[in-house]
N, C-alpha and C. Protein backbone atom coordinates (compact mmCIF):
# COMPACT_ATOMS: atom_id res chain seq x y z
N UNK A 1 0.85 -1.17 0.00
CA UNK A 1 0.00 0.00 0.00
C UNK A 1 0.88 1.23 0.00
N UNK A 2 0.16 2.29 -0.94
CA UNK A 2 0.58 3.31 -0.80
C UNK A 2 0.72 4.37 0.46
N UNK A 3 0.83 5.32 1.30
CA UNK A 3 0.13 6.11 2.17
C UNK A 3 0.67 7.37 1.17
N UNK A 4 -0.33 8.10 1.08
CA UNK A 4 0.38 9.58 0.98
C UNK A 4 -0.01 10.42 1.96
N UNK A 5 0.82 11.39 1.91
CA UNK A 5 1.29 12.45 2.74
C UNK A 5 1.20 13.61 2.09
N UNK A 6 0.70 15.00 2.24
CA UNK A 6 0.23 15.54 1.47
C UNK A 6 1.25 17.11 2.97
N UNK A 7 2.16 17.37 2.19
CA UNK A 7 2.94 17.95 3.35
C UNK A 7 2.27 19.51 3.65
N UNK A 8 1.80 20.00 2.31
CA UNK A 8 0.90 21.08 2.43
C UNK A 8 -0.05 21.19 3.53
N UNK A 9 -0.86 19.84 4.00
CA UNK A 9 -2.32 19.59 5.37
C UNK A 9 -1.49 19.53 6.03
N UNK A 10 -0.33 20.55 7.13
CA UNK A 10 -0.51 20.00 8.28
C UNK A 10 -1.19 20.18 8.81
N UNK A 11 -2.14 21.18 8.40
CA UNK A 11 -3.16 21.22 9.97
C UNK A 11 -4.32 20.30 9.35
N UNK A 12 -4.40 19.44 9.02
CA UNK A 12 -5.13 18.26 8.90
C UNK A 12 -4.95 16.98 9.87
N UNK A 13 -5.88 17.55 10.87
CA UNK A 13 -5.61 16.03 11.77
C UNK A 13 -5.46 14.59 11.11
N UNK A 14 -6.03 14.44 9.85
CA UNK A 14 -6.06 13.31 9.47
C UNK A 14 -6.07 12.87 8.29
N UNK A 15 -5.68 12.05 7.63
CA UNK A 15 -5.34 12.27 5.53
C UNK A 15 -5.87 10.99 5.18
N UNK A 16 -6.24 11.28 3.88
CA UNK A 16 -7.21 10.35 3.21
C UNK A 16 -5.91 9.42 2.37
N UNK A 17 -6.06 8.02 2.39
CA UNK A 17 -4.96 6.96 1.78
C UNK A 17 -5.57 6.18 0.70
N UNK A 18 -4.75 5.66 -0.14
CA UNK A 18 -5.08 4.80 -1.40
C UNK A 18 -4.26 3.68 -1.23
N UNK A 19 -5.14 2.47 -0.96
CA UNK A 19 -4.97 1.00 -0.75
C UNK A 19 -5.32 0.32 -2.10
N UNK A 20 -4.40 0.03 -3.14
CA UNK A 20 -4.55 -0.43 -4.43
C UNK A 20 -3.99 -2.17 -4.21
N UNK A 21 -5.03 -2.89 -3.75
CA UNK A 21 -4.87 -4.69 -3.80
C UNK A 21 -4.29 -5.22 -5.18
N UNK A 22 -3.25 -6.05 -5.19
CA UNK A 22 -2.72 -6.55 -6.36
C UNK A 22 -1.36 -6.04 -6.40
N UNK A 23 -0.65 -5.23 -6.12
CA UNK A 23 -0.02 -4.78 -6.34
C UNK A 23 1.57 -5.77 -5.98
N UNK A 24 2.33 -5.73 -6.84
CA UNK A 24 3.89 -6.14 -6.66
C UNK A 24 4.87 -5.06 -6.21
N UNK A 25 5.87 -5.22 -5.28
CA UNK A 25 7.10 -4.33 -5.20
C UNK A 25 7.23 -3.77 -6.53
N UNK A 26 7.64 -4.39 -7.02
CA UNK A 26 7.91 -3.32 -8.93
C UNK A 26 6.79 -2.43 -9.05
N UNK A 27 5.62 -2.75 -9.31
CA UNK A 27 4.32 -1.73 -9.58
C UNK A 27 4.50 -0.88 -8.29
N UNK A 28 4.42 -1.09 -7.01
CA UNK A 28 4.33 -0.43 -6.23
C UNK A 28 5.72 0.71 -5.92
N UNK A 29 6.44 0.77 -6.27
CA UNK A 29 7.68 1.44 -6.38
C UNK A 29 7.50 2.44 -7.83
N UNK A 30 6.75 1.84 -8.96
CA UNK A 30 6.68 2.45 -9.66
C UNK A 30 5.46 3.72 -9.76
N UNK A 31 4.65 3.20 -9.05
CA UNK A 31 3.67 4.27 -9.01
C UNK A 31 4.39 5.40 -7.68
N UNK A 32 4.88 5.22 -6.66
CA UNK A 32 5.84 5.97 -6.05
C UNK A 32 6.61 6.88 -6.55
N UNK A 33 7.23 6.63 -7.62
CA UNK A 33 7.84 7.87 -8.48
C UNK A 33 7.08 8.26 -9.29
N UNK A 34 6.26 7.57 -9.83
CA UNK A 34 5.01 8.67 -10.72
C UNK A 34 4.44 9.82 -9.86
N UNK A 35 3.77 9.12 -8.35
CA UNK A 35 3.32 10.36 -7.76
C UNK A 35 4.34 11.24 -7.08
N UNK A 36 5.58 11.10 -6.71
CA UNK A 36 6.89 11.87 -6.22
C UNK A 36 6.94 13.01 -7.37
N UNK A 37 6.73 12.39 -8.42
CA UNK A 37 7.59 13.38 -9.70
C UNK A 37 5.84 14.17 -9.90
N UNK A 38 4.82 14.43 -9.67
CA UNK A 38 3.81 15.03 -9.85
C UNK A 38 3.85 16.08 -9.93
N UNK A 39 2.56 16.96 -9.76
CA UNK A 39 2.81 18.11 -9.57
C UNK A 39 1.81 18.26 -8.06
N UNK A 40 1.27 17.44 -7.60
CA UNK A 40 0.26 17.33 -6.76
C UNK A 40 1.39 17.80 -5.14
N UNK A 41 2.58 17.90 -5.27
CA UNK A 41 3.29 17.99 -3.92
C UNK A 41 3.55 17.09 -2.82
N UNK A 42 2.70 15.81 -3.06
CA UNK A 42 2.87 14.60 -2.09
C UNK A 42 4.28 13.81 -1.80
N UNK A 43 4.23 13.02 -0.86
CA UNK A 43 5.50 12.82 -0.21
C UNK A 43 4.75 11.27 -0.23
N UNK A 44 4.73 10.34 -1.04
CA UNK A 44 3.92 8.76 -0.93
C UNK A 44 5.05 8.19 0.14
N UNK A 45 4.76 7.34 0.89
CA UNK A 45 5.25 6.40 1.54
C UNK A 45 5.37 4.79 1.45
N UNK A 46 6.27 4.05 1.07
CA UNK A 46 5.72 2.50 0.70
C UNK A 46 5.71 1.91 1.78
N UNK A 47 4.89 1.23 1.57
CA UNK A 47 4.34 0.54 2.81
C UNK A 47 4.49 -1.41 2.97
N UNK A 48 5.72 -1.76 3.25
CA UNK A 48 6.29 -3.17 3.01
C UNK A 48 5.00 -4.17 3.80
N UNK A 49 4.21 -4.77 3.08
CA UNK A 49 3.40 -5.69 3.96
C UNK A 49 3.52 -7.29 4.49
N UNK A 50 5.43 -7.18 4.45
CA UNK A 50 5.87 -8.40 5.03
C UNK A 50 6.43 -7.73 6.36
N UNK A 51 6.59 -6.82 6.81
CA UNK A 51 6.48 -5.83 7.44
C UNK A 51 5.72 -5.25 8.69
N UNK A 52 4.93 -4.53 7.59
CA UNK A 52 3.74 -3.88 8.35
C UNK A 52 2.92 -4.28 8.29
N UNK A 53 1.36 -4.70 9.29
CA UNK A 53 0.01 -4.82 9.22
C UNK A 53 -0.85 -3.47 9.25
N UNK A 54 -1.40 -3.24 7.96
CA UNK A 54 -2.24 -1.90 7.80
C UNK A 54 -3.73 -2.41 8.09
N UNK A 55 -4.00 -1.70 9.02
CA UNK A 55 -6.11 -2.12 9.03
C UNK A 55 -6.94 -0.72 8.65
N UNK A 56 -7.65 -1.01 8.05
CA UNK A 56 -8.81 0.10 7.55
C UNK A 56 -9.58 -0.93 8.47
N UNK A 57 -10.06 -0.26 9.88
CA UNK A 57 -11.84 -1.22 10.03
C UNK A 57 -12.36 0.50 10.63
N UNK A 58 -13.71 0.07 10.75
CA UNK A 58 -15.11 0.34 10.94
C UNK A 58 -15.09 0.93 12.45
N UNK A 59 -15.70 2.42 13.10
CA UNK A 59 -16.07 2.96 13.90
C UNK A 59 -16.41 1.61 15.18
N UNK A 60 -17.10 0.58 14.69
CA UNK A 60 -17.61 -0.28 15.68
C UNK A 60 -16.43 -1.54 15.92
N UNK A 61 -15.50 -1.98 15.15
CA UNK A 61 -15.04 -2.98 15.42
C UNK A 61 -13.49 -2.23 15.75
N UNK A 62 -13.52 -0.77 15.73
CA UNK A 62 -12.82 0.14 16.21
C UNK A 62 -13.06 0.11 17.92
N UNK A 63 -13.83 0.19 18.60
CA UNK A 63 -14.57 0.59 20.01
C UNK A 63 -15.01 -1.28 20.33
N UNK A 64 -14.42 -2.34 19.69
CA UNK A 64 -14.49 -3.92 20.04
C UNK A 64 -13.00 -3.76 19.82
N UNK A 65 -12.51 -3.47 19.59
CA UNK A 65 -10.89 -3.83 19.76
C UNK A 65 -10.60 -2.77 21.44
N UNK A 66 -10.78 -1.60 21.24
CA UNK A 66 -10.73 -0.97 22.55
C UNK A 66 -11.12 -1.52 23.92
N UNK A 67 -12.38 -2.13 23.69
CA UNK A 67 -12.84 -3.51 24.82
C UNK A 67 -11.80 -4.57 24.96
N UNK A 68 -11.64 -5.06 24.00
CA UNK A 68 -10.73 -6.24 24.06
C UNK A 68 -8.74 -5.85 24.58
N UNK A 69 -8.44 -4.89 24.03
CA UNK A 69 -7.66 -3.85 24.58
C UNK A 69 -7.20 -3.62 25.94
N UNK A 70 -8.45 -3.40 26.92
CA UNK A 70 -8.65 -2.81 28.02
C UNK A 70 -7.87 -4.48 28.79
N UNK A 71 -8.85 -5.59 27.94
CA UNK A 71 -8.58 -6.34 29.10
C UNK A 71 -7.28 -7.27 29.07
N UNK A 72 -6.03 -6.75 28.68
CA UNK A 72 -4.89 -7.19 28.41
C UNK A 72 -3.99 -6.25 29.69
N UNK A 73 -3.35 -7.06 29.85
CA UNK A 73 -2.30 -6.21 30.88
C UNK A 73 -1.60 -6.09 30.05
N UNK A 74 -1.68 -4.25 31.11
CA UNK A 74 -0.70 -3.43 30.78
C UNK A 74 0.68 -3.40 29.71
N UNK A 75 0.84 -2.77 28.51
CA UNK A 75 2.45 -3.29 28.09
C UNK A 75 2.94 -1.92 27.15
N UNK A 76 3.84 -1.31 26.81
CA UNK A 76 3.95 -0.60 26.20
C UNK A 76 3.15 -0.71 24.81
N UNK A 77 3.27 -1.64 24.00
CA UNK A 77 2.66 -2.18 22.54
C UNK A 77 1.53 -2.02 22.92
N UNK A 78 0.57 -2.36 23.89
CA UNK A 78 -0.86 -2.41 23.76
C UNK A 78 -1.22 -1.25 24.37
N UNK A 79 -0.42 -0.95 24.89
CA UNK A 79 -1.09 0.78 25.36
C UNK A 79 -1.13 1.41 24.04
N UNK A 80 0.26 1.57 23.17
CA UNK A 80 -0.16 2.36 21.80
C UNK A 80 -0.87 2.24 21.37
N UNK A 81 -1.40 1.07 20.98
CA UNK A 81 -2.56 0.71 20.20
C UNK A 81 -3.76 1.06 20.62
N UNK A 82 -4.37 1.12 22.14
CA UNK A 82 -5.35 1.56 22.44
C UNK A 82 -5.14 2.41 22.41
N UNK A 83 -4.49 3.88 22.61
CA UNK A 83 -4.01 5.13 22.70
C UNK A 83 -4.83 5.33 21.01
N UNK A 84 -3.91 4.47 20.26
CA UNK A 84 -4.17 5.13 18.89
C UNK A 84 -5.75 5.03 18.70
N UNK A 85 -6.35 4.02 18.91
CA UNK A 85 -7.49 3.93 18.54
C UNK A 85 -8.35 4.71 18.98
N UNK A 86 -8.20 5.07 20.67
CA UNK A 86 -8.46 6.26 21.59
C UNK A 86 -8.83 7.28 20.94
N UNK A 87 -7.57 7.66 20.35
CA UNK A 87 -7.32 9.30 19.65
C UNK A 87 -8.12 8.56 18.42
N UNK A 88 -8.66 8.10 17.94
CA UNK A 88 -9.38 7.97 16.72
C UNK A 88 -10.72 7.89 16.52
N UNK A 89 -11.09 7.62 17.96
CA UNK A 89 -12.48 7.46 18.40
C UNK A 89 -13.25 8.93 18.53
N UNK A 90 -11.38 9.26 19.64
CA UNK A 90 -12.11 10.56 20.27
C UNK A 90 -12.46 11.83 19.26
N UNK A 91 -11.62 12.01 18.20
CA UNK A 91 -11.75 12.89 17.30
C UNK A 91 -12.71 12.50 16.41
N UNK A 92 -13.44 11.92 16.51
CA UNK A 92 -14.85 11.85 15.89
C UNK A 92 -15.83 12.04 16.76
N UNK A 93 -15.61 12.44 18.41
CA UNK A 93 -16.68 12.82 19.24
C UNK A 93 -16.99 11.84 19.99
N UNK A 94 -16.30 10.81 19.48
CA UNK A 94 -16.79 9.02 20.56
C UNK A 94 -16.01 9.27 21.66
N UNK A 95 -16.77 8.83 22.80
CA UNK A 95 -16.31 8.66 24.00
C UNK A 95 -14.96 7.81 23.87
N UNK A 96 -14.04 8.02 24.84
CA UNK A 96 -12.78 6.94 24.63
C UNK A 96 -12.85 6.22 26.34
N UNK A 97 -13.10 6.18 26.90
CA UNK A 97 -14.23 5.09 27.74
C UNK A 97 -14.42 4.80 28.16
């Protein structure tokens, strides 16, 4: 996956991403310099998915992971994660809980 970064929004709490399925290292590297060399100003990021785990979910299975979250002891790793989801809840007005 792509992420872009759009360095112009910083004051954009939050940026819209393009998740293109199918994709190979070669294609994916190549569309990276297509959008680098643009005129659009973006800063793309590649995103290695042997790597990284990226999740797009849903407001609700957002606030079921936060439950499930809670009831893990304490650890640095799972605090971020609830933290993040926290701050993701909360800036849409959802209680964080």
């Amino acid at each position: 996956m792509i992420e872009m970064v759009n360095r112009s929004a910083d004051d954009q709490e939050f940026y819209w991403s393009i998740e293109i399925p199918g994709l190979t290292q070669g294609q994916a590297n190549e569309l990276l310099s297509i959008v680098r060399d643009s005129a659009m100003g973006l800063e793309p990021i590649l995103v290695n998915p042997e790597k990284f785990l990226t999740l797009h979910i849903d407001r609700a299975t957002a606030k079921a992971l936060r439950v499930g979250l809670l009831s893990v002891e304490p650890n640095p790793i799972v605090d971020g994660v609830r933290e993040s989801v926290d701050d993701w809840l909360t800036s849409a007005g959802e209680d964080s809980g």
